[in-house]
C-alpha atoms as a PDB file:
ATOM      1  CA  UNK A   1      -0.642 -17.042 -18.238  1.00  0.00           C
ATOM      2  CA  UNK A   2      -2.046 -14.493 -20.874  1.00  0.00           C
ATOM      3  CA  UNK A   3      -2.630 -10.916 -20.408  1.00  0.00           C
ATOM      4  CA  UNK A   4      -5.071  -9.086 -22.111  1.00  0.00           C
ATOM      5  CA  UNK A   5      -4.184  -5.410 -22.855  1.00  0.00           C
ATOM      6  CA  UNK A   6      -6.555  -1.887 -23.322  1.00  0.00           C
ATOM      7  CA  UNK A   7      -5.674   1.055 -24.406  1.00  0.00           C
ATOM      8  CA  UNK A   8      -9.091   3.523 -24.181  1.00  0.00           C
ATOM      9  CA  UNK A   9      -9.033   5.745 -25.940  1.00  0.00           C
ATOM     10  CA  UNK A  10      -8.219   9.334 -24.011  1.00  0.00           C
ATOM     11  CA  UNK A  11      -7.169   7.004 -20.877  1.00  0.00           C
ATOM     12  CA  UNK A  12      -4.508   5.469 -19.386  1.00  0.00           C
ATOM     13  CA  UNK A  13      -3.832   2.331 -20.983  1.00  0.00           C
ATOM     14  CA  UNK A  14      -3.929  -1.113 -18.903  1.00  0.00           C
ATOM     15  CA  UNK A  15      -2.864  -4.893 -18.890  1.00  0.00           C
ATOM     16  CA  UNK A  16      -5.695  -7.286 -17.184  1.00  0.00           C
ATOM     17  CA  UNK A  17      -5.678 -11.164 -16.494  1.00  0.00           C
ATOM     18  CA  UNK A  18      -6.024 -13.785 -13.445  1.00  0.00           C
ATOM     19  CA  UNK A  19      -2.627 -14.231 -11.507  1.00  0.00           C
ATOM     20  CA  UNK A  20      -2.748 -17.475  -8.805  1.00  0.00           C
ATOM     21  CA  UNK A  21      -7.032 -17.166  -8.913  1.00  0.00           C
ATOM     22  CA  UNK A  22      -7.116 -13.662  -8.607  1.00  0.00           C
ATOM     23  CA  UNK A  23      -8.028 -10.736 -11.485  1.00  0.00           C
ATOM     24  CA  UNK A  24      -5.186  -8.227 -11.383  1.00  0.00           C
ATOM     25  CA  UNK A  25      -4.796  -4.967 -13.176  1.00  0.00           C
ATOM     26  CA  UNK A  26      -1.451  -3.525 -14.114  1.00  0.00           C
ATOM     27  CA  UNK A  27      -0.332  -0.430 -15.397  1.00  0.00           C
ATOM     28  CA  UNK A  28       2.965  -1.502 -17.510  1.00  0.00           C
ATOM     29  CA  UNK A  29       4.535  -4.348 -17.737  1.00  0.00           C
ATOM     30  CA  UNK A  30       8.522  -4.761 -18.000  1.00  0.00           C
ATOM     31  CA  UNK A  31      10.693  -7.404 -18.374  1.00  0.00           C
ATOM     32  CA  UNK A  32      14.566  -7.005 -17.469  1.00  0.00           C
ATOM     33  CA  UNK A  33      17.096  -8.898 -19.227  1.00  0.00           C
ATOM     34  CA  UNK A  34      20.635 -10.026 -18.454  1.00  0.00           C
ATOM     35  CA  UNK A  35      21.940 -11.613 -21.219  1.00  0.00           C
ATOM     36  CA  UNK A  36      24.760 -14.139 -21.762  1.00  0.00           C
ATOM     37  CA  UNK A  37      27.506 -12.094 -22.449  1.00  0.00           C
ATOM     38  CA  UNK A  38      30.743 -12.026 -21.911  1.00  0.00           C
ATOM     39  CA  UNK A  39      31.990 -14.933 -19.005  1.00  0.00           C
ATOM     40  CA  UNK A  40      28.423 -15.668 -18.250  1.00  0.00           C
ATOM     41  CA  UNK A  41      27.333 -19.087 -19.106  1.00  0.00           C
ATOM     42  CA  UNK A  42      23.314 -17.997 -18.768  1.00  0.00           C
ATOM     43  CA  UNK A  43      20.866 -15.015 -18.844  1.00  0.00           C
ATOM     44  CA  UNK A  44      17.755 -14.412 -17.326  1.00  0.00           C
ATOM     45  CA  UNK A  45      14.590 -12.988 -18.270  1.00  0.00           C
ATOM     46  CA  UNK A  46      12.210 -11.330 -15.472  1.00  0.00           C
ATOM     47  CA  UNK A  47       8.795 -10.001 -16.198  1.00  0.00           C
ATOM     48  CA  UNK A  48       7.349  -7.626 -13.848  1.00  0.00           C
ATOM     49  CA  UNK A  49       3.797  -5.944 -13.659  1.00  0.00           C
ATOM     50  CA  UNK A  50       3.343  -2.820 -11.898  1.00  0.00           C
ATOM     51  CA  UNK A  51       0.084  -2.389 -10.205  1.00  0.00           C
ATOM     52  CA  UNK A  52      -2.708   0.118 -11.267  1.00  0.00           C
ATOM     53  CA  UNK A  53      -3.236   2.000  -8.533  1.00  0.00           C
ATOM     54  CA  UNK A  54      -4.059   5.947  -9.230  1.00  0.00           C
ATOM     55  CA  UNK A  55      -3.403   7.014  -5.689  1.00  0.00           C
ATOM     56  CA  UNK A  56      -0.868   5.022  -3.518  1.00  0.00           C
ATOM     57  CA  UNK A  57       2.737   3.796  -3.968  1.00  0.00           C
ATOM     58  CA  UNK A  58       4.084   1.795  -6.615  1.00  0.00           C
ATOM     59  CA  UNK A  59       3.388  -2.013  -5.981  1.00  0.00           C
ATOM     60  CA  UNK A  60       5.456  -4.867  -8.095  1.00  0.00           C
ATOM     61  CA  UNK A  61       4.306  -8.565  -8.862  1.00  0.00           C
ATOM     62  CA  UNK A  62       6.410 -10.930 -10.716  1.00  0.00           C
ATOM     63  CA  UNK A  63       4.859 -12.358 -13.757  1.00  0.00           C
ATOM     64  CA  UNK A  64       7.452 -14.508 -15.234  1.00  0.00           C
ATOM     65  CA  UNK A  65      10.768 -16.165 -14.937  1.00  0.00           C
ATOM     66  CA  UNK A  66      13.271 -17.898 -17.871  1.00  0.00           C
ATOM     67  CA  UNK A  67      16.803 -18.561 -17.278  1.00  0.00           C
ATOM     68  CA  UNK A  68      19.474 -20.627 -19.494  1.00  0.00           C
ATOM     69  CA  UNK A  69      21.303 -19.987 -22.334  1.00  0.00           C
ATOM     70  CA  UNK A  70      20.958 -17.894 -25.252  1.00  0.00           C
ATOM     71  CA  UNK A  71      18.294 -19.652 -27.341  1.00  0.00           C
ATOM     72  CA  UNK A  72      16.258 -19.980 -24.423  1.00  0.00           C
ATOM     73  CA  UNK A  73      16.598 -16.478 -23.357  1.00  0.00           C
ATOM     74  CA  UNK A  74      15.313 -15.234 -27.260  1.00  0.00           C
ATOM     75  CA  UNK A  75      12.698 -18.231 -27.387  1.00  0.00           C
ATOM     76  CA  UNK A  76      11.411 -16.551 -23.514  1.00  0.00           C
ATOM     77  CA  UNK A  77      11.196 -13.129 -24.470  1.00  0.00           C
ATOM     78  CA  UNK A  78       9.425 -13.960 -28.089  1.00  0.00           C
ATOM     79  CA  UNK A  79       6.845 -16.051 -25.741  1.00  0.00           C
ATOM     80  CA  UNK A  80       6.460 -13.326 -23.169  1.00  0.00           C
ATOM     81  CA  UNK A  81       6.433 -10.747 -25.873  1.00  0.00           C
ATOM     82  CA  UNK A  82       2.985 -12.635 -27.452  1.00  0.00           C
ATOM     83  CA  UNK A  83       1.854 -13.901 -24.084  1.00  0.00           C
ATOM     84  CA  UNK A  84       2.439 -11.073 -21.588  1.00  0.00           C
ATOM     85  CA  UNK A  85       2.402  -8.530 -24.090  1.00  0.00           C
ATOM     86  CA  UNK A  86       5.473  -6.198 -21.808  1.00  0.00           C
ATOM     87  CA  UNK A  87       5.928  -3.210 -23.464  1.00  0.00           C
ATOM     88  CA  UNK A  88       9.593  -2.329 -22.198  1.00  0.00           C
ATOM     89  CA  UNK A  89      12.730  -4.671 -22.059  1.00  0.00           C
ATOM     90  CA  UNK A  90      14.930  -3.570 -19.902  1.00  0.00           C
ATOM     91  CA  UNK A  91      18.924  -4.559 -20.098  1.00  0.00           C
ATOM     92  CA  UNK A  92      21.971  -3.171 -17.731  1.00  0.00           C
ATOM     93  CA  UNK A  93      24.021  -1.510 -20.194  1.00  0.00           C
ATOM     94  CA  UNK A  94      23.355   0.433 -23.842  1.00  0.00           C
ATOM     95  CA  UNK A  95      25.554  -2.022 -25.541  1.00  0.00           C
ATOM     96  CA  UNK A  96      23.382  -4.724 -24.221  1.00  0.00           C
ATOM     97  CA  UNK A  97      20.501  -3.453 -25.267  1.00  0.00           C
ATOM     98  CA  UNK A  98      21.379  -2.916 -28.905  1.00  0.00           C
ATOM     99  CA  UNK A  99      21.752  -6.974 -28.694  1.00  0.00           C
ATOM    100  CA  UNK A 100      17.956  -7.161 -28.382  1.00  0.00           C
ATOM    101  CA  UNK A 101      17.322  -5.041 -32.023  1.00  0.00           C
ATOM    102  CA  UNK A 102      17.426  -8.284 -33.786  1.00  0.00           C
ATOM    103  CA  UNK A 103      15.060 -10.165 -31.869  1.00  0.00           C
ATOM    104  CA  UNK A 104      11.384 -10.718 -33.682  1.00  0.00           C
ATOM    105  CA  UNK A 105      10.029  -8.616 -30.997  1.00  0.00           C
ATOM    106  CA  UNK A 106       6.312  -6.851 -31.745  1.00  0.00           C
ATOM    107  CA  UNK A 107       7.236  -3.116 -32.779  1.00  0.00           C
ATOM    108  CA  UNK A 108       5.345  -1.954 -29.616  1.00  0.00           C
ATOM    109  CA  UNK A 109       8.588  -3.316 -27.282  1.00  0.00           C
ATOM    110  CA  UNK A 110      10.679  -0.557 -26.866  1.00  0.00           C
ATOM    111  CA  UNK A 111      14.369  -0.960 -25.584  1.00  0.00           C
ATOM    112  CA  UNK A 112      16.193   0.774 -22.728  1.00  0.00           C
ATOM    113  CA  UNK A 113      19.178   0.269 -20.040  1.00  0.00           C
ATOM    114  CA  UNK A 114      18.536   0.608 -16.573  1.00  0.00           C
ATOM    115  CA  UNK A 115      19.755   3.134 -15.010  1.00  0.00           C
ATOM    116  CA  UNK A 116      23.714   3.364 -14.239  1.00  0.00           C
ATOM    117  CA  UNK A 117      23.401   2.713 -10.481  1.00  0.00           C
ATOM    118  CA  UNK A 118      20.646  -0.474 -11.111  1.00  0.00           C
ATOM    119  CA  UNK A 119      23.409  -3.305 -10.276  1.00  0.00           C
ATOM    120  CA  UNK A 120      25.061  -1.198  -7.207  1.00  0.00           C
ATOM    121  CA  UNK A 121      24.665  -1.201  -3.471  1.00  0.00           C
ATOM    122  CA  UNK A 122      22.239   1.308  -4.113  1.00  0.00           C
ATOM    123  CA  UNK A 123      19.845  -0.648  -6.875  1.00  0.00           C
ATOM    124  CA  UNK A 124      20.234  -3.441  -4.467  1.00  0.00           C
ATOM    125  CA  UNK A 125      18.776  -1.467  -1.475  1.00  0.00           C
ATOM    126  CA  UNK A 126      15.720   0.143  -3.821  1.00  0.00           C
ATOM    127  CA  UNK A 127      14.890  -3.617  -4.311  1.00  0.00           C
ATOM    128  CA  UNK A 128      15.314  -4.660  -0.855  1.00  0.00           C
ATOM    129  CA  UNK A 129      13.011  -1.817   0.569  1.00  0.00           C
ATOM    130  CA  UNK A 130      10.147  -2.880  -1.951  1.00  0.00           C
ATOM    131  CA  UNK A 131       9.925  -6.295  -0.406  1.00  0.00           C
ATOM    132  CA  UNK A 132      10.648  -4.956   3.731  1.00  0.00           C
ATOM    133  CA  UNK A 133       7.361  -2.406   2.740  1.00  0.00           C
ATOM    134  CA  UNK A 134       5.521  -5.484   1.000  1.00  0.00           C
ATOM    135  CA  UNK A 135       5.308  -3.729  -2.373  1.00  0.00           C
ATOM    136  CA  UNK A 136       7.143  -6.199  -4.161  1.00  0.00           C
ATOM    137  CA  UNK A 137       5.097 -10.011  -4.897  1.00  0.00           C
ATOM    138  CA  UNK A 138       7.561 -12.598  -6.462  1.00  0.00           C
ATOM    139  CA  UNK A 139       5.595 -15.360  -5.099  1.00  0.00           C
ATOM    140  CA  UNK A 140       4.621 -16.612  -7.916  1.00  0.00           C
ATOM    141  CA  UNK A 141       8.077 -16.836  -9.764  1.00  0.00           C
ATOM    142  CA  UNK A 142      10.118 -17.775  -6.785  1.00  0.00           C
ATOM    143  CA  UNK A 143      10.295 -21.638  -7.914  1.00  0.00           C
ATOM    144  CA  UNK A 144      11.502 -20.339 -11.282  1.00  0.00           C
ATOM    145  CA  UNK A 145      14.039 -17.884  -9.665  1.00  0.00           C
ATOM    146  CA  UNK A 146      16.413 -21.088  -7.870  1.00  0.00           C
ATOM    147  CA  UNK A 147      17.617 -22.176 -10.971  1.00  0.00           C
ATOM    148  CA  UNK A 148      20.332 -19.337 -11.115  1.00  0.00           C
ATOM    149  CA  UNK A 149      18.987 -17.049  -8.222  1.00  0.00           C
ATOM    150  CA  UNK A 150      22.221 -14.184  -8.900  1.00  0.00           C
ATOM    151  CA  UNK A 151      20.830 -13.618 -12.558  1.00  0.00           C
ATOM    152  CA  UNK A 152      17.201 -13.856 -11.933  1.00  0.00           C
ATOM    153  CA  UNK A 153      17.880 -11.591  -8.907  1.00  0.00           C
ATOM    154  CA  UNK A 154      19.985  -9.134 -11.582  1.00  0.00           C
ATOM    155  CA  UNK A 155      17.045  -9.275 -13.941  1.00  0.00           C
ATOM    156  CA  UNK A 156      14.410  -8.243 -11.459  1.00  0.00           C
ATOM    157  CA  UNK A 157      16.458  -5.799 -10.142  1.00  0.00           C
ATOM    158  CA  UNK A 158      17.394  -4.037 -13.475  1.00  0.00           C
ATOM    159  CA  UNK A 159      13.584  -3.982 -14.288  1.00  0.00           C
ATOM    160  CA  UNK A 160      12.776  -2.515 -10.753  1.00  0.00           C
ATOM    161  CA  UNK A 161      15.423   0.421 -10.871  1.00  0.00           C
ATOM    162  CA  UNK A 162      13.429   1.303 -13.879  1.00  0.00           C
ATOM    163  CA  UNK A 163      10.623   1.224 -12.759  1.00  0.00           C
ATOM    164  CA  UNK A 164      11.712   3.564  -9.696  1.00  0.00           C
ATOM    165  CA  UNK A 165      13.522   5.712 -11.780  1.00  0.00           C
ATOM    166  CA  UNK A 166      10.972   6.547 -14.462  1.00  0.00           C
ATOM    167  CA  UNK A 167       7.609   6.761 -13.063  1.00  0.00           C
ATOM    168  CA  UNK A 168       5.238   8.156 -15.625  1.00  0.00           C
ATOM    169  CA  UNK A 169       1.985  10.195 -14.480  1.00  0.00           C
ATOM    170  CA  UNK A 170      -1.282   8.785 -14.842  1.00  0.00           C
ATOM    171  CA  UNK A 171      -3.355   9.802 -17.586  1.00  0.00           C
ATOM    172  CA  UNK A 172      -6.836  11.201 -16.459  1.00  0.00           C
ATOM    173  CA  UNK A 173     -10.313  11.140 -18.186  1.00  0.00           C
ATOM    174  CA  UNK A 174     -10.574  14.577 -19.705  1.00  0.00           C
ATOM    175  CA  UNK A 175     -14.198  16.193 -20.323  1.00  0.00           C
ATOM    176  CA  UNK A 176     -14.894  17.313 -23.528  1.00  0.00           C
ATOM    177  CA  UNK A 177     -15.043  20.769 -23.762  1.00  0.00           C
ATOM    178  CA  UNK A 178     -18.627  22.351 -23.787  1.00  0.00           C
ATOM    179  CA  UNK A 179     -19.865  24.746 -26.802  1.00  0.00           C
ATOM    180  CA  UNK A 180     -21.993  27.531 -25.571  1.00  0.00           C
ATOM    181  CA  UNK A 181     -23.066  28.614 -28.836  1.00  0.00           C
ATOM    182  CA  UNK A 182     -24.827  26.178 -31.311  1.00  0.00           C
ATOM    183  CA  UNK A 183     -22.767  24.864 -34.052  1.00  0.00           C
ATOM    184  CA  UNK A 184     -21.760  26.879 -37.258  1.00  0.00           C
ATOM    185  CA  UNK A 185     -23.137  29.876 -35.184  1.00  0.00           C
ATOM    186  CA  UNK A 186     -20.057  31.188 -33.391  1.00  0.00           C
ATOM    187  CA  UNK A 187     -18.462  34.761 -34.343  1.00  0.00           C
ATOM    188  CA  UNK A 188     -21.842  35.901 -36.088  1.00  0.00           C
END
């Protein structure tokens, strides 16, 4: 799958392209990461599009799923970097996150940790209430997700606390302001 991406000028910007037969429009798309550190054997990458909707609550679908090692982790997020185009990469922990600075990552992918309480009770919860209201579409990734369903679960989940926590407003057209006088007239 290939996104195509729009940013108009004075509007909000937009990602576009056909997910399981169907055109879909998304607002931003972000892609948590749990990476191999530590006494983890894999890490998990999990791209997730948010919906463009201007009016009504957020709504998640899963775009993409990599698990495995290392080299597969950095060979996923180069490929979903060009492919998806995400535009935030998501990780649990600052020290984490300074992992992904080496990556050759486009310099539009800005890095960030989820917030603190992303991996607790409470992240899991957030999460869980997304799918009971039917705001949250991993449909399409589920197959992808069994191969280690604890860190693909992580991954979305990091992403999705994000998501909840920082909710940016929508942009909206602007007129253009209206001269009344004629130009190179004013103040005479």
């Amino acid at each position: 799958m290939i996104l195509g991406h729009k940013a108009p000028l004075g509007e909000e910007e937009y990602w576009f392209g056909r997910i399981d037969g169907v055109e879909k429009k998304f607002r931003r798309i972000i892609c948590g990461v749990i990476l191999p550190v530590l006494d983890r054997q894999e890490g998990g990458v999990v791209v997730i599009g948010e919906k463009f909707s201007i009016s009504g609550p957020q709504d998640f679908t899963g775009l993409a799923v990599a698990l495995g090692a290392w080299p597969e982790i950095e060979r996923a997020l180069v490929e979903y970097d060009q492919q998806l185009k995400f535009r935030d990469a998501i990780t649990p922990t600052e020290p984490e996150r300074k992992l992904l600075w080496r990556l050759p990552l486009s310099m539009m992918v800005r890095t960030w940790h989820a917030p603190a309480w992303a991996l607790t009770e409470v992240g899991r919860q957030k999460v869980n209430q997304l799918g009971v209201e039917g705001r949250l579409h991993m449909d399409a990734v589920e197959s992808d997700m069994r191969g280690d369903p604890d860190v693909a679960t992580k991954a979305a989940q990091v992403a999705l606390c994000y998501a909840i926590d920082w909710n940016p407003p929508y942009i909206t057209k602007k007129a253009r302001p209206i001269e009344m006088h004629p130009v190179g007239t004013r103040g005479l």
